[in-house]
PDB file of N, CA and C in Angstrom:
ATOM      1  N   UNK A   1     -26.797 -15.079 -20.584  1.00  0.00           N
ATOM      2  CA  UNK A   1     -26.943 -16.525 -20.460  1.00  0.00           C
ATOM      3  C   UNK A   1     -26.701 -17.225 -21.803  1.00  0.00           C
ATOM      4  N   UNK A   2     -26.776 -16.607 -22.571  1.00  0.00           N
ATOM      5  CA  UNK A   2     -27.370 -17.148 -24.232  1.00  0.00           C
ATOM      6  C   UNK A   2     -25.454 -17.196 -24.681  1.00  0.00           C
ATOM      7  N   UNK A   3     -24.699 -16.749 -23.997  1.00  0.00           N
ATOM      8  CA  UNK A   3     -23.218 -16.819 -23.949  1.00  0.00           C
ATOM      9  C   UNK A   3     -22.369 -18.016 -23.563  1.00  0.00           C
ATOM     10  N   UNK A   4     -23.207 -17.951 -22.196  1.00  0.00           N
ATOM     11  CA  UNK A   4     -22.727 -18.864 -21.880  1.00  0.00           C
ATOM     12  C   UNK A   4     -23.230 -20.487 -22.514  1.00  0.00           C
ATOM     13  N   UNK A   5     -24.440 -20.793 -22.818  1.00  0.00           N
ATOM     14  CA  UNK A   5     -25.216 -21.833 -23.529  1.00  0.00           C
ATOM     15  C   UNK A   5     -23.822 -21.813 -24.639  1.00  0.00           C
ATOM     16  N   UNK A   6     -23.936 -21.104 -25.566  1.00  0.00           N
ATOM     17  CA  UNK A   6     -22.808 -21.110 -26.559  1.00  0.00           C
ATOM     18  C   UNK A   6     -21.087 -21.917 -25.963  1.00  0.00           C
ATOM     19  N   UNK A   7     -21.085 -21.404 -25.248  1.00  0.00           N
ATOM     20  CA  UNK A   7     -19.163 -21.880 -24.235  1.00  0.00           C
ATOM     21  C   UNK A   7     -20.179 -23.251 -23.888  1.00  0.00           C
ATOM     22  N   UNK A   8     -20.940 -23.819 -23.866  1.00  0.00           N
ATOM     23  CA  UNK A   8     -21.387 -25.055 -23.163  1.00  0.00           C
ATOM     24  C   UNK A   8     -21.185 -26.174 -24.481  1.00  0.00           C
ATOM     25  N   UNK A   9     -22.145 -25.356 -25.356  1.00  0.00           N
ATOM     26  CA  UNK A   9     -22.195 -26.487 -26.855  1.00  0.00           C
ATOM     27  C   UNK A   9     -20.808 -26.782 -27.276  1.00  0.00           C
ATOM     28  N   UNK A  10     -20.256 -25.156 -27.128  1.00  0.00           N
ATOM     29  CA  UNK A  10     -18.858 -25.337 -27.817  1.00  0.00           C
ATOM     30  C   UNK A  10     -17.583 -26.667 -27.247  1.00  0.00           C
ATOM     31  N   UNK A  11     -17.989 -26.581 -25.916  1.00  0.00           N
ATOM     32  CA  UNK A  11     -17.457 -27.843 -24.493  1.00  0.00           C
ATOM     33  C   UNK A  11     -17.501 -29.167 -24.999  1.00  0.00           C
ATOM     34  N   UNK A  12     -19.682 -29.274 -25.676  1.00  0.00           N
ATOM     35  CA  UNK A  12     -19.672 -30.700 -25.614  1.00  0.00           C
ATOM     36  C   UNK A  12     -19.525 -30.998 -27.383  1.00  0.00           C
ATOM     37  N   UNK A  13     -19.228 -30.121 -27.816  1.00  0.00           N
ATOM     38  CA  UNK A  13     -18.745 -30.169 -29.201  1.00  0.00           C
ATOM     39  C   UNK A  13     -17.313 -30.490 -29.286  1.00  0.00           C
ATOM     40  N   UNK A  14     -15.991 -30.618 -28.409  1.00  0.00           N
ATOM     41  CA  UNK A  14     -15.077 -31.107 -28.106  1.00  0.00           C
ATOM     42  C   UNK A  14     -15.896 -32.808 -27.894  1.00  0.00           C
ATOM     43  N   UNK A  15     -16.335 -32.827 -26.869  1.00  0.00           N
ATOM     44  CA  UNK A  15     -16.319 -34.394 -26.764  1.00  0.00           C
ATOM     45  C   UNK A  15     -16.780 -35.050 -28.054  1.00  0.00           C
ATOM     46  N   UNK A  16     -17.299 -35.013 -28.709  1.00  0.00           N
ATOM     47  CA  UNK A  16     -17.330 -35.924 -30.014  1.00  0.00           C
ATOM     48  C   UNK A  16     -16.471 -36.683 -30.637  1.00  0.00           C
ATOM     49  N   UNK A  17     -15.647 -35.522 -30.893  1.00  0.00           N
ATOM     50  CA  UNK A  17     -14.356 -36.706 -31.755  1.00  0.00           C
ATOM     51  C   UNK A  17     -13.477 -37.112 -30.393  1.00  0.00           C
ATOM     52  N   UNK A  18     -13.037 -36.811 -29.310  1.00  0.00           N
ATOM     53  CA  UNK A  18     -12.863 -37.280 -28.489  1.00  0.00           C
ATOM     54  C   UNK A  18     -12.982 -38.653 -28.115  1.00  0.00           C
ATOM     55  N   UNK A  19     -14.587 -38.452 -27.900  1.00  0.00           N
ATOM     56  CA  UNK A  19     -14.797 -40.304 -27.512  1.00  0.00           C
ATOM     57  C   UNK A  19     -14.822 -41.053 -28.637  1.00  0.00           C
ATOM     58  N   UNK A  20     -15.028 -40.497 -29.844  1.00  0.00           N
ATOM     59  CA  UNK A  20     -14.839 -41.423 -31.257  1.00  0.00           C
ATOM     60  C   UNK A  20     -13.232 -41.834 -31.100  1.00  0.00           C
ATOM     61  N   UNK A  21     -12.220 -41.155 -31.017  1.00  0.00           N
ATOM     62  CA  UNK A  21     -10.686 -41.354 -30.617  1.00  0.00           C
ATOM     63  C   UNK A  21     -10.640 -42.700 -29.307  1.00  0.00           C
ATOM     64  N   UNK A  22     -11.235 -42.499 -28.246  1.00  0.00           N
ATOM     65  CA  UNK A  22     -11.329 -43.164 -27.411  1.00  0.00           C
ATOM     66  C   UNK A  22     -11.893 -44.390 -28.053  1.00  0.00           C
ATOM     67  N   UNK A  23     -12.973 -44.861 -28.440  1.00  0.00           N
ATOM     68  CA  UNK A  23     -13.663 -45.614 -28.994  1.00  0.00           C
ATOM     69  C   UNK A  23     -12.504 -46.384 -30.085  1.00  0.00           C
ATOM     70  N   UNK A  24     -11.748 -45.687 -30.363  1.00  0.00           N
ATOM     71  CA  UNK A  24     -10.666 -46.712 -31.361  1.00  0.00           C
ATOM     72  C   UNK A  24      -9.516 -47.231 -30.399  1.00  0.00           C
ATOM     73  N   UNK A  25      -9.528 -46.690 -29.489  1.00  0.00           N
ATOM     74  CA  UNK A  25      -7.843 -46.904 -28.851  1.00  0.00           C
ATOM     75  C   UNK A  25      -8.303 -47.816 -27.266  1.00  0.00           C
ATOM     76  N   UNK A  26      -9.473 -47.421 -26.918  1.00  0.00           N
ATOM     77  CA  UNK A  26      -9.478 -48.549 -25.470  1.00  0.00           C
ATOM     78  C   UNK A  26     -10.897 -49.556 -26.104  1.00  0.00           C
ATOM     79  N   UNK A  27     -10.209 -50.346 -24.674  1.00  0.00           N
ATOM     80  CA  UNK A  27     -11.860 -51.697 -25.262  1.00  0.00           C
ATOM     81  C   UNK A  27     -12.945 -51.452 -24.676  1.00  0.00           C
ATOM     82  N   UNK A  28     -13.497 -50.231 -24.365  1.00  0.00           N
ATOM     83  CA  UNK A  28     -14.837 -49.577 -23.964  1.00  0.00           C
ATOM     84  C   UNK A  28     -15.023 -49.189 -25.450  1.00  0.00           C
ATOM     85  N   UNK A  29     -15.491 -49.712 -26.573  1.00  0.00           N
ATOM     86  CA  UNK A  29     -16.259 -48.707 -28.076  1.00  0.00           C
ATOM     87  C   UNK A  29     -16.957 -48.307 -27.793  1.00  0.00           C
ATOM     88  N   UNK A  30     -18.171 -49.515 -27.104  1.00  0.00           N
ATOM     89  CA  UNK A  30     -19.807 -48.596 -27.081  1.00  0.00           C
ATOM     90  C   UNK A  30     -19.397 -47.460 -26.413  1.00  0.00           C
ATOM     91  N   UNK A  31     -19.289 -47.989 -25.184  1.00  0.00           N
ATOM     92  CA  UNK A  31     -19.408 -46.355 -24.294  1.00  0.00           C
ATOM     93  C   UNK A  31     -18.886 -45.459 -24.716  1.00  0.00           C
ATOM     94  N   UNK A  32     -17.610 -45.144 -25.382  1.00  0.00           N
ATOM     95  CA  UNK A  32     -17.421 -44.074 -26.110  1.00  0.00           C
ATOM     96  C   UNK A  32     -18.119 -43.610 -27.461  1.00  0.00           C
ATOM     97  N   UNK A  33     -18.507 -44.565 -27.858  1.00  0.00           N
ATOM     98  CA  UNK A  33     -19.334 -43.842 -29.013  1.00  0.00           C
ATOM     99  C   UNK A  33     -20.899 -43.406 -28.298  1.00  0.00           C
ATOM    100  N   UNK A  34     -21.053 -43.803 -27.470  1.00  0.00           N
ATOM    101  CA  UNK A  34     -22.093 -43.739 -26.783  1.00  0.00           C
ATOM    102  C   UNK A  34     -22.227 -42.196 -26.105  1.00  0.00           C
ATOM    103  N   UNK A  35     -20.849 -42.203 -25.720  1.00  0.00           N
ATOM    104  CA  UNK A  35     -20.429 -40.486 -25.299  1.00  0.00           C
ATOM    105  C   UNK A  35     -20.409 -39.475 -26.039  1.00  0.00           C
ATOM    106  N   UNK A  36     -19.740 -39.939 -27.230  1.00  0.00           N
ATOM    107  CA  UNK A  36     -19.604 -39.385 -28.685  1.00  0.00           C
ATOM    108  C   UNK A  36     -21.321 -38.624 -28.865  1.00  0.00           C
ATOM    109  N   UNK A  37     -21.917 -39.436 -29.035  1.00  0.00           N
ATOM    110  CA  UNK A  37     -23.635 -39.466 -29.081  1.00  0.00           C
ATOM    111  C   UNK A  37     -24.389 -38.027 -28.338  1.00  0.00           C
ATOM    112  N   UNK A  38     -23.975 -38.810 -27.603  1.00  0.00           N
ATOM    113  CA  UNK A  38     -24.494 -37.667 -26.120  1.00  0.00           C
ATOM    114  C   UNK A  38     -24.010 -36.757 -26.454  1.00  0.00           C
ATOM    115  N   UNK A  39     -22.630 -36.320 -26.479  1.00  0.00           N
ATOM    116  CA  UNK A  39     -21.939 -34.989 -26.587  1.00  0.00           C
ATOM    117  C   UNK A  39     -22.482 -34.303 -27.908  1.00  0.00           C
ATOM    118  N   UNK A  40     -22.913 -35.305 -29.005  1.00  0.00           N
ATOM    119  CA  UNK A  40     -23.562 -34.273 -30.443  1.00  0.00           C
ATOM    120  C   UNK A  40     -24.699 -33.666 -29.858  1.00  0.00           C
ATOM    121  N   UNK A  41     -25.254 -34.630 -29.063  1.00  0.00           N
ATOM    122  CA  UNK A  41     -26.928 -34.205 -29.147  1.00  0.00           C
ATOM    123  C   UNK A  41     -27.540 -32.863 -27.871  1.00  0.00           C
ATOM    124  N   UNK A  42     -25.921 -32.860 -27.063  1.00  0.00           N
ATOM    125  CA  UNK A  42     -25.993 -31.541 -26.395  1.00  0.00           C
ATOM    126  C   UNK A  42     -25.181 -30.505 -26.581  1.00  0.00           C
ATOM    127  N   UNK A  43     -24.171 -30.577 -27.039  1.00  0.00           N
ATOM    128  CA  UNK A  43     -23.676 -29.680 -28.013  1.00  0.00           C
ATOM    129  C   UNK A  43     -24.852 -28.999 -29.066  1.00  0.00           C
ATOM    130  N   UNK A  44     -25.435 -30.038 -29.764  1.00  0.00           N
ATOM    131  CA  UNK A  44     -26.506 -29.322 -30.937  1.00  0.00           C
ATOM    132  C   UNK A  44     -27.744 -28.615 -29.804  1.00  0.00           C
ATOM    133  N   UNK A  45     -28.284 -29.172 -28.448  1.00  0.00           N
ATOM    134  CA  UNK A  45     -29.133 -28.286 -28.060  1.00  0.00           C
ATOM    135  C   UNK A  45     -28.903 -26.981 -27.280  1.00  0.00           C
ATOM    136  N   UNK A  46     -27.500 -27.206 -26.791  1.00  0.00           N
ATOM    137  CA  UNK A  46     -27.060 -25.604 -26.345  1.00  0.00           C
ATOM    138  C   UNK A  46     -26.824 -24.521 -27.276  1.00  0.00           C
ATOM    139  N   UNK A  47     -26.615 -25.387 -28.630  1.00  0.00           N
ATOM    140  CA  UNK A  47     -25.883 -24.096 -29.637  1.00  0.00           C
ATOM    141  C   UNK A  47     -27.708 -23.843 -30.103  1.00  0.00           C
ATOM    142  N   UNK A  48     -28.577 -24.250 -30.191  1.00  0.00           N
ATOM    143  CA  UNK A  48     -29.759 -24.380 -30.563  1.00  0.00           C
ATOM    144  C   UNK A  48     -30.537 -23.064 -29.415  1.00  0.00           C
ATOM    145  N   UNK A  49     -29.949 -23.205 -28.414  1.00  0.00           N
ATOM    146  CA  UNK A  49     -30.629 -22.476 -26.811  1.00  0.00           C
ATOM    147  C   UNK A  49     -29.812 -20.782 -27.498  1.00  0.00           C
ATOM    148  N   UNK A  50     -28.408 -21.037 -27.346  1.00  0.00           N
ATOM    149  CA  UNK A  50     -27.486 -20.099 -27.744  1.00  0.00           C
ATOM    150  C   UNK A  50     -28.222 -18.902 -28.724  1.00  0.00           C
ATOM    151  N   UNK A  51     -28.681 -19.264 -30.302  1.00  0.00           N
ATOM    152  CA  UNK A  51     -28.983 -18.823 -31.308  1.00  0.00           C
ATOM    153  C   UNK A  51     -30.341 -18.072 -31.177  1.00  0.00           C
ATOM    154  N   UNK A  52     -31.082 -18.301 -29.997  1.00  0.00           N
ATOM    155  CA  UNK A  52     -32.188 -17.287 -29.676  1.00  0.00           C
ATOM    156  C   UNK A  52     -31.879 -16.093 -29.967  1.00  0.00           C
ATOM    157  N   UNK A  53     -30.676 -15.450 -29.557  1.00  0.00           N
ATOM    158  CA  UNK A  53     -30.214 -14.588 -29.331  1.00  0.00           C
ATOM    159  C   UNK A  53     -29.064 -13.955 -30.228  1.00  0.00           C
ATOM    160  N   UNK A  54     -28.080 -15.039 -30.663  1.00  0.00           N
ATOM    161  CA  UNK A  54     -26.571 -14.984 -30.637  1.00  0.00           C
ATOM    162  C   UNK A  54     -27.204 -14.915 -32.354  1.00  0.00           C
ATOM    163  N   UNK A  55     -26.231 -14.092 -33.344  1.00  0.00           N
ATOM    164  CA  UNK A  55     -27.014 -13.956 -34.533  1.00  0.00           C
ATOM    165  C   UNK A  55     -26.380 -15.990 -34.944  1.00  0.00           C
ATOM    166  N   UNK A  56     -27.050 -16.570 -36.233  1.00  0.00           N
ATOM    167  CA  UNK A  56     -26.329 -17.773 -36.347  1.00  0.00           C
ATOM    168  C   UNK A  56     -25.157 -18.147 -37.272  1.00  0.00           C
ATOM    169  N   UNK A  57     -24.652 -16.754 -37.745  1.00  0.00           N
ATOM    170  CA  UNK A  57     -22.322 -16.740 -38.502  1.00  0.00           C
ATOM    171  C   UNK A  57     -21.724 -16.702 -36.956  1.00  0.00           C
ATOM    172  N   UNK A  58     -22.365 -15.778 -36.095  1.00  0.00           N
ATOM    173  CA  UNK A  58     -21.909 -15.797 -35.444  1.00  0.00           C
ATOM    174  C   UNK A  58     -21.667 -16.675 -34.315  1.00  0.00           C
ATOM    175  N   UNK A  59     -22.497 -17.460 -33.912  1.00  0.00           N
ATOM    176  CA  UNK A  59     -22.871 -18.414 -32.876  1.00  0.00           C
ATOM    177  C   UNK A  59     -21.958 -19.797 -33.829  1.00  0.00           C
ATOM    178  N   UNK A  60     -22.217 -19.710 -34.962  1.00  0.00           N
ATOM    179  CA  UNK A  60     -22.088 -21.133 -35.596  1.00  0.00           C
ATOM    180  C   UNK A  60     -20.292 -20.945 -35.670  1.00  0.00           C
ATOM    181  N   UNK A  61     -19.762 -19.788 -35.771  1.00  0.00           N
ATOM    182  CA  UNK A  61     -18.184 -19.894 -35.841  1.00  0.00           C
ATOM    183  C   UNK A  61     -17.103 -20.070 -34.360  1.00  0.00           C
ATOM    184  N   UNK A  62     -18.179 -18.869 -33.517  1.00  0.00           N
ATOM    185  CA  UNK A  62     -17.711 -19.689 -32.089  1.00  0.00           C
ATOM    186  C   UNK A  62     -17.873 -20.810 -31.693  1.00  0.00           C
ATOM    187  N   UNK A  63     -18.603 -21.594 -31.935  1.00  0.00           N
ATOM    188  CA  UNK A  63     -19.034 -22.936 -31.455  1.00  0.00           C
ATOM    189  C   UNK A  63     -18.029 -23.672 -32.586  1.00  0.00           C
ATOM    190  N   UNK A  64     -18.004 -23.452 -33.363  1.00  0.00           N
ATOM    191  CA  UNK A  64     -16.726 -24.468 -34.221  1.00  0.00           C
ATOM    192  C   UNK A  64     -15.547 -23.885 -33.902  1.00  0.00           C
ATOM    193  N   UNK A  65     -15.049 -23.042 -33.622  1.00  0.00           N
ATOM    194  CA  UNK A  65     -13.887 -22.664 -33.342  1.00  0.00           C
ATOM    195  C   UNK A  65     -13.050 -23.038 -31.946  1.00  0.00           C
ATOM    196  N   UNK A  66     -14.544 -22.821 -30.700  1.00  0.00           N
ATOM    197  CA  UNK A  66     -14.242 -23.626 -29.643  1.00  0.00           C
ATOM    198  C   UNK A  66     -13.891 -24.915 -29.565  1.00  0.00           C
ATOM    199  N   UNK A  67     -14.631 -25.889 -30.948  1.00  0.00           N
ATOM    200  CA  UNK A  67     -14.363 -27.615 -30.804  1.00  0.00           C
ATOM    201  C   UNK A  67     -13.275 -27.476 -31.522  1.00  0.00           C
ATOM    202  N   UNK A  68     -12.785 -26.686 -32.290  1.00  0.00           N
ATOM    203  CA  UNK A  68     -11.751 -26.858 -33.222  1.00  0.00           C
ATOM    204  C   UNK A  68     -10.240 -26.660 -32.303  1.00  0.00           C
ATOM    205  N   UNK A  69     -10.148 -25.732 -31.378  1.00  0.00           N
ATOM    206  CA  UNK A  69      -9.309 -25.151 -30.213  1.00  0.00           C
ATOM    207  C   UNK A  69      -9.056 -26.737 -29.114  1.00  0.00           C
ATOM    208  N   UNK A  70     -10.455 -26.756 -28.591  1.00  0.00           N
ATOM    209  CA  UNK A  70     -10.080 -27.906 -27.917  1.00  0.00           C
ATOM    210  C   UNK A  70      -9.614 -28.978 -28.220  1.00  0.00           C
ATOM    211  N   UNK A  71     -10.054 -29.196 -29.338  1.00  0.00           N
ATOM    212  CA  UNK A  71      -9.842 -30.496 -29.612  1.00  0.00           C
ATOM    213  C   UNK A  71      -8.875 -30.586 -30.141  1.00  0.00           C
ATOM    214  N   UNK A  72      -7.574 -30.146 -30.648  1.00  0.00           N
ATOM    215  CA  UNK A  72      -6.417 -29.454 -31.206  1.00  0.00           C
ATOM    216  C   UNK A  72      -5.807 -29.561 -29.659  1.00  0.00           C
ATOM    217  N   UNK A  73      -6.371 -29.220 -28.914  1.00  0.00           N
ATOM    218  CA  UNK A  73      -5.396 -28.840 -27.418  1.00  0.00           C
ATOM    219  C   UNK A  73      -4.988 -30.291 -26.663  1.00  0.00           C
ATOM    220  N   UNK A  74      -6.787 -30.806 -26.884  1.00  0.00           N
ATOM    221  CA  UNK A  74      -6.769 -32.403 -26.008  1.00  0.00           C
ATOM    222  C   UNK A  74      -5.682 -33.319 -27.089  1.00  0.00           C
ATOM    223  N   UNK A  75      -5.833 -33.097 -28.573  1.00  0.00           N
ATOM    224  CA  UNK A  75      -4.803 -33.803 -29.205  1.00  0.00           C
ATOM    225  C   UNK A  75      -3.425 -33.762 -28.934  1.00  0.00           C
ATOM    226  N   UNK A  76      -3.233 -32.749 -28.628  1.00  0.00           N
ATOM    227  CA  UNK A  76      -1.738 -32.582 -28.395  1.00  0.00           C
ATOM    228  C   UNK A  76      -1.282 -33.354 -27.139  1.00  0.00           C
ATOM    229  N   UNK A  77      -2.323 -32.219 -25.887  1.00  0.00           N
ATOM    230  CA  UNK A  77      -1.837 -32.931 -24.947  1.00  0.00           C
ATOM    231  C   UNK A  77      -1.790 -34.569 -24.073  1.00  0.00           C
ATOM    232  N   UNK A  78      -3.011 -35.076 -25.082  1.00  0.00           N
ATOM    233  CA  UNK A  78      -2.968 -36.875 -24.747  1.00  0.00           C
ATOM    234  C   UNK A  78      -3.036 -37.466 -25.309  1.00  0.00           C
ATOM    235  N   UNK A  79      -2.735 -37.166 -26.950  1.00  0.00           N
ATOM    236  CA  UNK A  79      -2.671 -38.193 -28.473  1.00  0.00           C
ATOM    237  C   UNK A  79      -1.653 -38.132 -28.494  1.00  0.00           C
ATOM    238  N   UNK A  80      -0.798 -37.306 -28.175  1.00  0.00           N
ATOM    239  CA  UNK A  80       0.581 -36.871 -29.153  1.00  0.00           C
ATOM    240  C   UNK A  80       0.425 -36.563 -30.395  1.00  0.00           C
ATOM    241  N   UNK A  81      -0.615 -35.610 -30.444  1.00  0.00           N
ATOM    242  CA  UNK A  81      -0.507 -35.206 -32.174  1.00  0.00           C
ATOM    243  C   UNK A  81       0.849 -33.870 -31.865  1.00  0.00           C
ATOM    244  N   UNK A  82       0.924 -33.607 -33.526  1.00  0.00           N
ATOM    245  CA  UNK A  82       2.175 -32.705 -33.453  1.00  0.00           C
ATOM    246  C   UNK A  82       1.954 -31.335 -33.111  1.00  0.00           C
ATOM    247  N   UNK A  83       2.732 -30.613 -32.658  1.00  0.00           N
ATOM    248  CA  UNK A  83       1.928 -29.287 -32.709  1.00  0.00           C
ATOM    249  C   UNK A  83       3.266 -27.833 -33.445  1.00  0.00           C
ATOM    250  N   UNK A  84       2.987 -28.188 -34.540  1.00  0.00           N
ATOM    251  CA  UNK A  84       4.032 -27.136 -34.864  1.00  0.00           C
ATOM    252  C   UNK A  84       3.986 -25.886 -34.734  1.00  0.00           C
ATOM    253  N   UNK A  85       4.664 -24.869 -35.067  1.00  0.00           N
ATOM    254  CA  UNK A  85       4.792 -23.799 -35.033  1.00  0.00           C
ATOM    255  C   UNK A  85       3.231 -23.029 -35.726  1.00  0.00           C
ATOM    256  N   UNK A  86       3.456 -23.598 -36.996  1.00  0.00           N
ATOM    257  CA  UNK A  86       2.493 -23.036 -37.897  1.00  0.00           C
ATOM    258  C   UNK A  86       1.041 -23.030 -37.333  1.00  0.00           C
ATOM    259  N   UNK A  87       1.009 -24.583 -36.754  1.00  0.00           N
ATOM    260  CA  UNK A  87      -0.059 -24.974 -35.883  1.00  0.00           C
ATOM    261  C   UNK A  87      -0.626 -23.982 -35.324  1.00  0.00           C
ATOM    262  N   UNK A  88       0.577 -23.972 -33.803  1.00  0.00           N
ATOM    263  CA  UNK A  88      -0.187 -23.105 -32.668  1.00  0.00           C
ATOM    264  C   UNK A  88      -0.469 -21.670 -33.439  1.00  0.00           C
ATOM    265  N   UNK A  89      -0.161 -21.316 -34.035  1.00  0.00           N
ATOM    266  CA  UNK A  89      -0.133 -19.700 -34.745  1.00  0.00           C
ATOM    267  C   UNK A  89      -1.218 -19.762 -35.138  1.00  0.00           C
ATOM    268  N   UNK A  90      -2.296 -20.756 -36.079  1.00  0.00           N
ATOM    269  CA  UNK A  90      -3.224 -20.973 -36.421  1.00  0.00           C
ATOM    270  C   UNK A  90      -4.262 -20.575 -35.587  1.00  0.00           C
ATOM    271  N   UNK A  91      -3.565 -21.662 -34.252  1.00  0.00           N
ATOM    272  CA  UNK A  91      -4.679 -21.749 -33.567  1.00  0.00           C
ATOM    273  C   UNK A  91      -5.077 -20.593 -32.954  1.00  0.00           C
ATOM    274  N   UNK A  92      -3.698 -19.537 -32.672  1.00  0.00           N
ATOM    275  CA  UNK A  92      -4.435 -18.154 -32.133  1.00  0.00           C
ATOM    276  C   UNK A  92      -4.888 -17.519 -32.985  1.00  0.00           C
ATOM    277  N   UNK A  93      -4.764 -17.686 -34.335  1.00  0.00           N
ATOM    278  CA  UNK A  93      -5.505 -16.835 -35.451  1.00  0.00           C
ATOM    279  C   UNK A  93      -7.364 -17.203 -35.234  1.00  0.00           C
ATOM    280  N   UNK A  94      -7.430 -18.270 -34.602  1.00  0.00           N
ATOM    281  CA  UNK A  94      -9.335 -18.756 -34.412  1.00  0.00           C
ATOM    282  C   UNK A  94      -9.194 -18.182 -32.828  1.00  0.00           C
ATOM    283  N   UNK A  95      -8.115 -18.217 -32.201  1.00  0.00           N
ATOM    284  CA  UNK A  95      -9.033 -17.205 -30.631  1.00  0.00           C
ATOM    285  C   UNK A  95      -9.285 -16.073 -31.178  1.00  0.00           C
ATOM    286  N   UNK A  96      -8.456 -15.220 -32.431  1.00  0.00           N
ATOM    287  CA  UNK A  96      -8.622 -13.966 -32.475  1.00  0.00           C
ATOM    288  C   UNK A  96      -9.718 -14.140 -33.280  1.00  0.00           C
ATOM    289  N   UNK A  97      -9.935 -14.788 -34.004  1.00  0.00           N
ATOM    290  CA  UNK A  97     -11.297 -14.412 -34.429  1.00  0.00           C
ATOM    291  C   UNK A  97     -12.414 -14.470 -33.473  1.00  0.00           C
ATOM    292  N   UNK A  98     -12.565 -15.561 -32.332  1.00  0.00           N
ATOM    293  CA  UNK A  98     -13.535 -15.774 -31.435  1.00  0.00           C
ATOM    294  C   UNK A  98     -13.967 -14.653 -30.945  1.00  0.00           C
ATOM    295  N   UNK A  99     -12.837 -13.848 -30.199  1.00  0.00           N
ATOM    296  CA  UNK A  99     -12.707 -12.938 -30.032  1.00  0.00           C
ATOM    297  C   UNK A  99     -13.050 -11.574 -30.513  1.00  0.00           C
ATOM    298  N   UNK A 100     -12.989 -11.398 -31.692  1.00  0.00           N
ATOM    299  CA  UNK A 100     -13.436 -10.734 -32.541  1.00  0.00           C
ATOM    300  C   UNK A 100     -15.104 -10.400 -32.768  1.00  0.00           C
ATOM    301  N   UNK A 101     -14.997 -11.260 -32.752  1.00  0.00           N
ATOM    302  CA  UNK A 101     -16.900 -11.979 -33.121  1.00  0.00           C
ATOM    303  C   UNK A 101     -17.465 -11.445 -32.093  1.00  0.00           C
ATOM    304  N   UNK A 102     -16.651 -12.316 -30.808  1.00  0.00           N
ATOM    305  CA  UNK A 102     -17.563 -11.740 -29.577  1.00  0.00           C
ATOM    306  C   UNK A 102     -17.574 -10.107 -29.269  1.00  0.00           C
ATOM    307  N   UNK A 103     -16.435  -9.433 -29.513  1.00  0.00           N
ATOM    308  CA  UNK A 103     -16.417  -8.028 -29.273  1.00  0.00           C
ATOM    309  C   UNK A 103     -17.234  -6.918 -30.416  1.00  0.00           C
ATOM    310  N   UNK A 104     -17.352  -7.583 -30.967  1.00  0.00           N
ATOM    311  CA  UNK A 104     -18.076  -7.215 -32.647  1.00  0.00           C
ATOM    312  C   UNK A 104     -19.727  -7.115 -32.395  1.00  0.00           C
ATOM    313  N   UNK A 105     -20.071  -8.578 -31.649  1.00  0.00           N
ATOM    314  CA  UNK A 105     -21.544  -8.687 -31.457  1.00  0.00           C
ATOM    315  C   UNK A 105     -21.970  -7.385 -30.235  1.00  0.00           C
TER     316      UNK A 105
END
């Protein structure tokens, strides 16, 4: 369970900069920063639920690596940020570590 809590924080640890992005680009601010909000403060209590268990290099790099992945993914696919070569290569260099971590623990 203490796995999955972790894949949850890591979820609402994507929405943060998300609705902060949102919050600049449509005329809903509050509510997106408002979302923004929400998403820190359950993100921080799942990764908090997570760490019972999960040692905390380890818990604390999956959970950034997951917001770092998504949020890299949601950029691309509805900002139009760029995604170069070097980029995506990056980005599987943090699944393999996720990965790593998790097969390690």
């Amino acid at each position: 369970m203490h796995w999955f809590y972790l894949l949850l924080a890591g979820i609402f640890e994507i929405g943060w900069p998300v609705g902060f992005k949102l919050s600049q680009i449509t005329s809903y601010r509050y509510l997106w920063i408002a979302f923004s909000v929400v998403s820190m403060g359950l993100s921080g209590y799942f990764l908090w639920l997570a760490q019972r268990q999960i040692p905390i290099g380890t818990a604390y790099a999956i959970w950034t690596g997951i917001g770092a992945i998504g949020t890299f993914t949601i950029g691309v696919l509805f900002f139009k940020d760029t995604a170069s070569l070097l980029k995506i290569i990056s980005i599987f260099l943090i699944i393999a570590g996720i990965v790593g971590l998790k097969v390690a623990n």
